[in-house]
PDB file of N, CA and C in Angstrom:
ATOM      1  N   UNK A   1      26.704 -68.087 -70.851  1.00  0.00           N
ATOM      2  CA  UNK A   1      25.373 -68.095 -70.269  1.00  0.00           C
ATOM      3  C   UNK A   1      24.717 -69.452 -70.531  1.00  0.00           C
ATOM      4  N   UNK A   2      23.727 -69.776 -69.709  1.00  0.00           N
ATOM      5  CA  UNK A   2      23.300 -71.477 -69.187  1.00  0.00           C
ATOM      6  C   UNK A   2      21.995 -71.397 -70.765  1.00  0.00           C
ATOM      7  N   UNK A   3      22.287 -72.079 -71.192  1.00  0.00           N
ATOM      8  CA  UNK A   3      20.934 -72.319 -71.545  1.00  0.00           C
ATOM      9  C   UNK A   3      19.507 -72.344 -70.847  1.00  0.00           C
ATOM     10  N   UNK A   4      19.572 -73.357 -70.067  1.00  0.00           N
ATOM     11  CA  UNK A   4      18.631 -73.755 -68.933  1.00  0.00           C
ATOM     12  C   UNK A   4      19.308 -75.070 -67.808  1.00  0.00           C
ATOM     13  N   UNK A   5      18.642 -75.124 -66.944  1.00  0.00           N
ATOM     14  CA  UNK A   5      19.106 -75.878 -65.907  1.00  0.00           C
ATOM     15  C   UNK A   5      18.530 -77.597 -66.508  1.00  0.00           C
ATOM     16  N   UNK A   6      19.146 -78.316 -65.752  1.00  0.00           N
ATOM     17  CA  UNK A   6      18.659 -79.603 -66.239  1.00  0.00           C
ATOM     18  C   UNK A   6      18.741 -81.013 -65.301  1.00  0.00           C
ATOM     19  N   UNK A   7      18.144 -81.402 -64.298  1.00  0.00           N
ATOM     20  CA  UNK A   7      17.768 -82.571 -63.686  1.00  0.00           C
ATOM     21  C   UNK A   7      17.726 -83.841 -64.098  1.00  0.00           C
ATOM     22  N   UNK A   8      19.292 -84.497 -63.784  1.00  0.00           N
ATOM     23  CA  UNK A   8      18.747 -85.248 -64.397  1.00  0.00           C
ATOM     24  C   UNK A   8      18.689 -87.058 -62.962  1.00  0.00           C
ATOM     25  N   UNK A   9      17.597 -87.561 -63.127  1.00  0.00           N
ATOM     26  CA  UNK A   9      17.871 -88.579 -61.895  1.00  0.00           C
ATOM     27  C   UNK A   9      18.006 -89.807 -62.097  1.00  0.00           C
ATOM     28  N   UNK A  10      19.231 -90.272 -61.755  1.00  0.00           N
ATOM     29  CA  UNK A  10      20.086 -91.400 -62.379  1.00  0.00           C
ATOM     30  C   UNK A  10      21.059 -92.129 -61.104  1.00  0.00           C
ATOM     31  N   UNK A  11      20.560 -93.358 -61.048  1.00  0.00           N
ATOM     32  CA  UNK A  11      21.582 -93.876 -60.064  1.00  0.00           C
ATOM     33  C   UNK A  11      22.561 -94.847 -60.467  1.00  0.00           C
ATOM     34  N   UNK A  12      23.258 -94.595 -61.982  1.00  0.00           N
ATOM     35  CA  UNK A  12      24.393 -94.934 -62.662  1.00  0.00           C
ATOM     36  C   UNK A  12      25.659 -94.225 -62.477  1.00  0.00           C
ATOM     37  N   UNK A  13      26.297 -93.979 -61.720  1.00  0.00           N
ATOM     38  CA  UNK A  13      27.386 -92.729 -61.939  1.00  0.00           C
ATOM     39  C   UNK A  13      27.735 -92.391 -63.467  1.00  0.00           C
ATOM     40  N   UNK A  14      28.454 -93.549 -63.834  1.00  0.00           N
ATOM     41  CA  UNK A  14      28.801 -93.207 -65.294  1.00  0.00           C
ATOM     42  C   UNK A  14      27.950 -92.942 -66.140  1.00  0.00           C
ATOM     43  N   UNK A  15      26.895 -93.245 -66.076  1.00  0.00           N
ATOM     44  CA  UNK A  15      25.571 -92.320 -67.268  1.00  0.00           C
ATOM     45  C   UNK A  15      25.314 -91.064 -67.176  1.00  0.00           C
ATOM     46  N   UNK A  16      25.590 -90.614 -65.269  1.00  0.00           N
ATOM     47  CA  UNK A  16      25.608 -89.156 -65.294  1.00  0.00           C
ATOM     48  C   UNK A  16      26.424 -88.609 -65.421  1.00  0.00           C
ATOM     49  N   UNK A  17      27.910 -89.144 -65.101  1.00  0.00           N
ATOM     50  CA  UNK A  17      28.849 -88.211 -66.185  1.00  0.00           C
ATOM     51  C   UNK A  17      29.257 -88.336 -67.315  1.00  0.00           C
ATOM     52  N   UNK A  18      28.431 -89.075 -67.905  1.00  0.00           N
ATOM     53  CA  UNK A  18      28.553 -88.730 -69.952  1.00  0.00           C
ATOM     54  C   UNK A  18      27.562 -87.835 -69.890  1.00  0.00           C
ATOM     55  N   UNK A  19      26.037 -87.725 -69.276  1.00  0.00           N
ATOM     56  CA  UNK A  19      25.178 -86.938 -69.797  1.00  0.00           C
ATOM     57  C   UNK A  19      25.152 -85.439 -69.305  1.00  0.00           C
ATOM     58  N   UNK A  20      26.223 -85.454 -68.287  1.00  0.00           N
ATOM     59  CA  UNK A  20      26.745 -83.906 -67.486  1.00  0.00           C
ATOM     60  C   UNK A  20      27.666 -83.356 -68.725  1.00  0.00           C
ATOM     61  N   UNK A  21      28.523 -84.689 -68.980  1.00  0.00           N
ATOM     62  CA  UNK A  21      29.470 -84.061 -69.738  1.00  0.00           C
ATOM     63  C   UNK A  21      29.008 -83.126 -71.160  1.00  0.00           C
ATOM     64  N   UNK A  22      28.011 -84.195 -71.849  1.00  0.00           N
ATOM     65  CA  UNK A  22      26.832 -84.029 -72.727  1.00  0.00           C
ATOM     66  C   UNK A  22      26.338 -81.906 -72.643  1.00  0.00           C
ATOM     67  N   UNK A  23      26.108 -82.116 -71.327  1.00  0.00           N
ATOM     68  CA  UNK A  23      25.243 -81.028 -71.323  1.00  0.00           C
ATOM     69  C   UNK A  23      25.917 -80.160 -70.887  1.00  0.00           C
ATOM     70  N   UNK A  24      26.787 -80.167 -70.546  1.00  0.00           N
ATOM     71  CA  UNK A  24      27.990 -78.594 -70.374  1.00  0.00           C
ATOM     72  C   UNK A  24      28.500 -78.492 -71.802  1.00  0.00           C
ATOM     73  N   UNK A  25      29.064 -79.303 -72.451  1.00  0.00           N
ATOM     74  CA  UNK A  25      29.911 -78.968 -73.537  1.00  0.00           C
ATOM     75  C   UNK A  25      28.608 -78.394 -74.770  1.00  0.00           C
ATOM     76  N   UNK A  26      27.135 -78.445 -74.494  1.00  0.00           N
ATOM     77  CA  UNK A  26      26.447 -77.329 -74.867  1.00  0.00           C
ATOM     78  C   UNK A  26      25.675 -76.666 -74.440  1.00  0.00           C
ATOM     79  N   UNK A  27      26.577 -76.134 -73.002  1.00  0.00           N
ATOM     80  CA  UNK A  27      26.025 -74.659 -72.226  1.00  0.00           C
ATOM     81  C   UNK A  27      24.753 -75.062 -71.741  1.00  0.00           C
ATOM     82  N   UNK A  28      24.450 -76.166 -71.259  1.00  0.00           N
ATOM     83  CA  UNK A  28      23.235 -75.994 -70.016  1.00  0.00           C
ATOM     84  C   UNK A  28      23.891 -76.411 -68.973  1.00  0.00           C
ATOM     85  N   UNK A  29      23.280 -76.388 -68.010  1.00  0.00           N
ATOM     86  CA  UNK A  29      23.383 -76.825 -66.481  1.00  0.00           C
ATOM     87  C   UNK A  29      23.073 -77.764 -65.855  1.00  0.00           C
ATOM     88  N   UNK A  30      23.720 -78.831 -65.689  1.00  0.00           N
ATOM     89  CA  UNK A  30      22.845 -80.163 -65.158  1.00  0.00           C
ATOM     90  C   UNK A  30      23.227 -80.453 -63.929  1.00  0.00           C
ATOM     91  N   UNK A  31      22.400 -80.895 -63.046  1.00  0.00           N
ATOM     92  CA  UNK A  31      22.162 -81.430 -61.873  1.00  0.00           C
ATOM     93  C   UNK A  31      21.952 -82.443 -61.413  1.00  0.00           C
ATOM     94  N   UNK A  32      22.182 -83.533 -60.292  1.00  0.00           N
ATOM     95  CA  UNK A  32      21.796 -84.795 -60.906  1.00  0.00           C
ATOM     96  C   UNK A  32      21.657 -85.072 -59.490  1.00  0.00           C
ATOM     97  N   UNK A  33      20.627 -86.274 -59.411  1.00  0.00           N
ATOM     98  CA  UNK A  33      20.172 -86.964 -58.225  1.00  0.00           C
ATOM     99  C   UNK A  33      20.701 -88.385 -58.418  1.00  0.00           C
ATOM    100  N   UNK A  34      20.634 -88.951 -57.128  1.00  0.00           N
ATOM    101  CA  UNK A  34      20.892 -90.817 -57.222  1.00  0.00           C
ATOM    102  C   UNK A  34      19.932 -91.108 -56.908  1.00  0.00           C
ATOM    103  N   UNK A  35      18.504 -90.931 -56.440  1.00  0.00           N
ATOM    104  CA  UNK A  35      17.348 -91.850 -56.410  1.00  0.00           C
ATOM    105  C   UNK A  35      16.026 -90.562 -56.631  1.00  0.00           C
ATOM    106  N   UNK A  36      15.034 -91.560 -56.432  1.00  0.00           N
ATOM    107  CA  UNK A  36      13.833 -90.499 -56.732  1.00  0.00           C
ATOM    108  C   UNK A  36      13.413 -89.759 -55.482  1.00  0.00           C
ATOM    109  N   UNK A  37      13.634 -90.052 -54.387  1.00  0.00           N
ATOM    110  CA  UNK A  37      13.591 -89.241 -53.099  1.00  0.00           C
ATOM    111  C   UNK A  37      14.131 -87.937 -53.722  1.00  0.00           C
ATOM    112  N   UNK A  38      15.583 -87.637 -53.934  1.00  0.00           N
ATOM    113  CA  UNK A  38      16.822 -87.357 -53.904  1.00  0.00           C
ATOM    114  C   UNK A  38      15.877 -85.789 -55.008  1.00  0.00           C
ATOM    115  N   UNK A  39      16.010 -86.707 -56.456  1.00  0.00           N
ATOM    116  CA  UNK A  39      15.181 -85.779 -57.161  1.00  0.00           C
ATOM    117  C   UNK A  39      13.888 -85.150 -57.000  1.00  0.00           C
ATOM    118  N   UNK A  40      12.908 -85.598 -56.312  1.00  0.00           N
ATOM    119  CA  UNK A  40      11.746 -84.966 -56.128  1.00  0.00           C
ATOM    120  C   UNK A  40      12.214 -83.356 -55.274  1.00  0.00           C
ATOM    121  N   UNK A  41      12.995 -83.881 -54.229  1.00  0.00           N
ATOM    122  CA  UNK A  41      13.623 -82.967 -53.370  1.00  0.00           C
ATOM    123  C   UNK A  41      14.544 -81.724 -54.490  1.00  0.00           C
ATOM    124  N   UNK A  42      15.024 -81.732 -55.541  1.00  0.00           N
ATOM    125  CA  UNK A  42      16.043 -81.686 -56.152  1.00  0.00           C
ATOM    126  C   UNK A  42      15.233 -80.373 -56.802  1.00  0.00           C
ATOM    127  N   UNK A  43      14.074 -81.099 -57.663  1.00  0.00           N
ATOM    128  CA  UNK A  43      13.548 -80.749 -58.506  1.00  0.00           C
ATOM    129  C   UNK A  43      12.508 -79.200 -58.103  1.00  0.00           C
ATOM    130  N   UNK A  44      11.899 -79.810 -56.471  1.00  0.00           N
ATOM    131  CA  UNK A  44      11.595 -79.040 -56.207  1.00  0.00           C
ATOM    132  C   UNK A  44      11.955 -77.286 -54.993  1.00  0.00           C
ATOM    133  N   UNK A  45      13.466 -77.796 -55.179  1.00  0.00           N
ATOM    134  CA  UNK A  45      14.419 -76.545 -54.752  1.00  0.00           C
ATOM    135  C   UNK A  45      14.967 -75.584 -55.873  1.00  0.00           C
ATOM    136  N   UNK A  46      15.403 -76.385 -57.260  1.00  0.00           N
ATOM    137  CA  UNK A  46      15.924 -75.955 -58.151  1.00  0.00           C
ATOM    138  C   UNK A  46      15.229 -75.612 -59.398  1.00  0.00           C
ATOM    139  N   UNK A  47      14.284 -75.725 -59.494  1.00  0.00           N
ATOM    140  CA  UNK A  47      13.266 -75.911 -60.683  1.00  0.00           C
ATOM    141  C   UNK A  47      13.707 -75.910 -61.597  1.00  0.00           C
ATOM    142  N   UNK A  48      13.766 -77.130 -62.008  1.00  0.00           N
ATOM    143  CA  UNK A  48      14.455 -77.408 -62.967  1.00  0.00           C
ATOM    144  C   UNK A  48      13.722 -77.229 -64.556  1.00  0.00           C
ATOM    145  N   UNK A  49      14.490 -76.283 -65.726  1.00  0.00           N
ATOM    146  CA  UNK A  49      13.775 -76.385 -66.833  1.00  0.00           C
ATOM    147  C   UNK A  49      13.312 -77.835 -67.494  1.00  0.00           C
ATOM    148  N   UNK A  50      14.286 -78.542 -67.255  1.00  0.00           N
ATOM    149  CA  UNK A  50      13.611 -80.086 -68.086  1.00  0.00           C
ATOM    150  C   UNK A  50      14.381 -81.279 -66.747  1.00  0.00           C
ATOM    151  N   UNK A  51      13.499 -82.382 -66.656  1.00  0.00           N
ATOM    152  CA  UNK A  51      14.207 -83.686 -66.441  1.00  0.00           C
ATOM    153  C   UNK A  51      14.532 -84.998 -67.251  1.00  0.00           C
ATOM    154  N   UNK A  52      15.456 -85.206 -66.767  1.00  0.00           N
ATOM    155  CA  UNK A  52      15.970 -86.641 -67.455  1.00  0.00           C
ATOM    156  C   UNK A  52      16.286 -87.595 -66.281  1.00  0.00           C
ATOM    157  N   UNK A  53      14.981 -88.438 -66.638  1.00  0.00           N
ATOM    158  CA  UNK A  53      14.610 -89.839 -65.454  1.00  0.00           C
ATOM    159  C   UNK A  53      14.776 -91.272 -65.708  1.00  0.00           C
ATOM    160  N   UNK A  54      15.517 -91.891 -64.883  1.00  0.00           N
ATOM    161  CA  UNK A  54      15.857 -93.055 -65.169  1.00  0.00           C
ATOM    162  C   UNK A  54      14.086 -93.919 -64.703  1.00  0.00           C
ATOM    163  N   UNK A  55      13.666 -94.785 -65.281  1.00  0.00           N
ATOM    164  CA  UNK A  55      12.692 -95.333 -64.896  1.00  0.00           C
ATOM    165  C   UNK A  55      13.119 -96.778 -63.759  1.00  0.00           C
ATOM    166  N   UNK A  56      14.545 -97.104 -63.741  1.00  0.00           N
ATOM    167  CA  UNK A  56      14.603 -98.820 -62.991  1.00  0.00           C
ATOM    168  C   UNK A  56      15.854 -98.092 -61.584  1.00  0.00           C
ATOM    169  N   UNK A  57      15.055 -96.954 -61.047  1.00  0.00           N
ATOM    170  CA  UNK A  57      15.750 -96.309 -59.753  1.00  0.00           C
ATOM    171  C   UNK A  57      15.549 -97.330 -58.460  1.00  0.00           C
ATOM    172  N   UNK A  58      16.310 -97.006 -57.341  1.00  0.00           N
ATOM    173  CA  UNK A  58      16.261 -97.903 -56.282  1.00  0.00           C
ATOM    174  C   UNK A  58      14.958 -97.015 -55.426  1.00  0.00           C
ATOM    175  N   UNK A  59      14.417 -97.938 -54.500  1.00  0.00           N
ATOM    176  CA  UNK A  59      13.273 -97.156 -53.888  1.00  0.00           C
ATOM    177  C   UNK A  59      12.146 -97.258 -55.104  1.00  0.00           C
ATOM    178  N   UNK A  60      12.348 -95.990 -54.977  1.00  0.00           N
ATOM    179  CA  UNK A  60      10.951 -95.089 -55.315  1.00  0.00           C
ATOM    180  C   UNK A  60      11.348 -95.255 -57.249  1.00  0.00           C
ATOM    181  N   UNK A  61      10.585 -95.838 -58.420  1.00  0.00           N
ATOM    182  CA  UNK A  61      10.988 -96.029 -59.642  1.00  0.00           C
ATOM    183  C   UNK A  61      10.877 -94.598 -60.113  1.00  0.00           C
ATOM    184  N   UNK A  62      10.776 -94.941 -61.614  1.00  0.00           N
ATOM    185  CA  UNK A  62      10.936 -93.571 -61.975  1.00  0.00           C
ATOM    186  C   UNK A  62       9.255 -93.122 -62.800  1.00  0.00           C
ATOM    187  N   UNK A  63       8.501 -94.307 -62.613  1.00  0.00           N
ATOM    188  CA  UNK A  63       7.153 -93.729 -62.716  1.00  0.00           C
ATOM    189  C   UNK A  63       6.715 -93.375 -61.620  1.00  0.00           C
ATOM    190  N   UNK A  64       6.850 -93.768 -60.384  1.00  0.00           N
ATOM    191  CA  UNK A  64       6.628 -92.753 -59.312  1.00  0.00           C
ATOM    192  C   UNK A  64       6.890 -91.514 -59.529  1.00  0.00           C
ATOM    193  N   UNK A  65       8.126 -91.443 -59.155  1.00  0.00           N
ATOM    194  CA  UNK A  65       8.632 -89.758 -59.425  1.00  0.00           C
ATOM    195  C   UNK A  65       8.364 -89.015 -60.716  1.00  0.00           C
ATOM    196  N   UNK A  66       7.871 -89.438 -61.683  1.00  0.00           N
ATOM    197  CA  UNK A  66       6.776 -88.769 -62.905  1.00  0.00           C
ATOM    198  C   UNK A  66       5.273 -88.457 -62.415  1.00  0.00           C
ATOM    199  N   UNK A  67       4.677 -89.313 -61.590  1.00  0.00           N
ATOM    200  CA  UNK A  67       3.489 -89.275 -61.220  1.00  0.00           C
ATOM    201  C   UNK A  67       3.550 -87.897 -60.165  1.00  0.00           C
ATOM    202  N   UNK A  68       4.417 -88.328 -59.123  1.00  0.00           N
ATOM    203  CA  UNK A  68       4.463 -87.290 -58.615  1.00  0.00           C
ATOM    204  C   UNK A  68       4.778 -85.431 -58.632  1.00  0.00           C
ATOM    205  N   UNK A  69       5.795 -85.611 -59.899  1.00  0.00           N
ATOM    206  CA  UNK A  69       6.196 -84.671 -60.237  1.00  0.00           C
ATOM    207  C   UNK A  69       4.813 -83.796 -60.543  1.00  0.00           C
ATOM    208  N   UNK A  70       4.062 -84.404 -61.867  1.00  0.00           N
ATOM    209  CA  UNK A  70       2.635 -84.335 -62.664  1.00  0.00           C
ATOM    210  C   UNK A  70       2.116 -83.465 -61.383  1.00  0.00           C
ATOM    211  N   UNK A  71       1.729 -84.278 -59.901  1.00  0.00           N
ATOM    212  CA  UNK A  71       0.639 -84.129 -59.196  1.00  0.00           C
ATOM    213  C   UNK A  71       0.719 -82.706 -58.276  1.00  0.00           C
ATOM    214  N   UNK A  72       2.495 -82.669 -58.250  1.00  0.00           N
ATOM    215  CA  UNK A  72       2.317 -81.111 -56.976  1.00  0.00           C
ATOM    216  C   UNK A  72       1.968 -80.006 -57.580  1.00  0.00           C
ATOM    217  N   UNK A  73       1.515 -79.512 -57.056  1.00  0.00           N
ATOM    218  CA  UNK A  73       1.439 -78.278 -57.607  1.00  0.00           C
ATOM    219  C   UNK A  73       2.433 -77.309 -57.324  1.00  0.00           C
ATOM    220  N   UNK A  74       3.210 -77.232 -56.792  1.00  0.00           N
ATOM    221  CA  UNK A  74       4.496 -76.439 -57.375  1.00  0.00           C
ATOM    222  C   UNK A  74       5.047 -76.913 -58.248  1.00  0.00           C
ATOM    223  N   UNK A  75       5.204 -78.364 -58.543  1.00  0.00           N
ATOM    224  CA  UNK A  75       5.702 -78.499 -60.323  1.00  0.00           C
ATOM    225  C   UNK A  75       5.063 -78.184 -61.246  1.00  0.00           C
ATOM    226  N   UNK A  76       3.757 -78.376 -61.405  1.00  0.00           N
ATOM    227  CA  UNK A  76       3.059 -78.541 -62.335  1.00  0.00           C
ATOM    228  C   UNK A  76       2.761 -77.793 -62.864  1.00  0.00           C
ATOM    229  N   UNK A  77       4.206 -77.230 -63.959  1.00  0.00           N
ATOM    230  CA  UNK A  77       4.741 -76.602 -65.216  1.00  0.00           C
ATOM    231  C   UNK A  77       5.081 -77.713 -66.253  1.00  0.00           C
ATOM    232  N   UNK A  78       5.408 -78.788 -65.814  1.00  0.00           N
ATOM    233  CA  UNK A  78       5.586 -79.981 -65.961  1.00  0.00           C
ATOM    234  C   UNK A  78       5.151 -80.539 -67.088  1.00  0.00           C
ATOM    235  N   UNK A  79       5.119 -80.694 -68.767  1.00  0.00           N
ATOM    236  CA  UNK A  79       4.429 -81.454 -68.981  1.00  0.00           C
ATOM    237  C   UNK A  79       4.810 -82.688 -69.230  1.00  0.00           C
ATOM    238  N   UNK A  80       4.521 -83.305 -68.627  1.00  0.00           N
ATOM    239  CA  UNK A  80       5.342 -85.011 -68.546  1.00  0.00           C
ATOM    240  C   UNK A  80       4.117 -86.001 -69.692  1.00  0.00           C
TER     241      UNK A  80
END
């Protein structure tokens, strides 16, 4: 059984599979986006129990997609 689900938005491949790897080998669930479009979208299909955000994303950074997260109100379970 999952611990909890886990988002994480990263446009490194290899950072997200150490931190996938990370987080299966203790029973949560991770999910992962390549930009902040990607995750906002992500985040708000899957609701995710926690995120893990890269801040130097292509596009949209990753204080955007914190700000935004904060502002919808379907996230905002959020405490960022």
């Amino acid at each position: 059984m999952s611990k909890g689900n886990i988002l994480i938005i990263e446009d490194d491949r290899q950072t997200v599979k150490l931190l996938k790897f990370i987080l299966e080998k203790d029973d949560y669930s991770p999910i992962s986006a390549k930009d902040g479009e990607e995750g906002l979208q992500m985040a708000r299909e899957k609701k995710p129990d926690l995120v893990i955000l890269d801040l130097m994303l292509p596009g949209m950074d990753g204080y955007q997609v914190c700000e935004t997260l904060k502002a919808d109100p379907i996230l905002n379970r959020y405490r960022l």
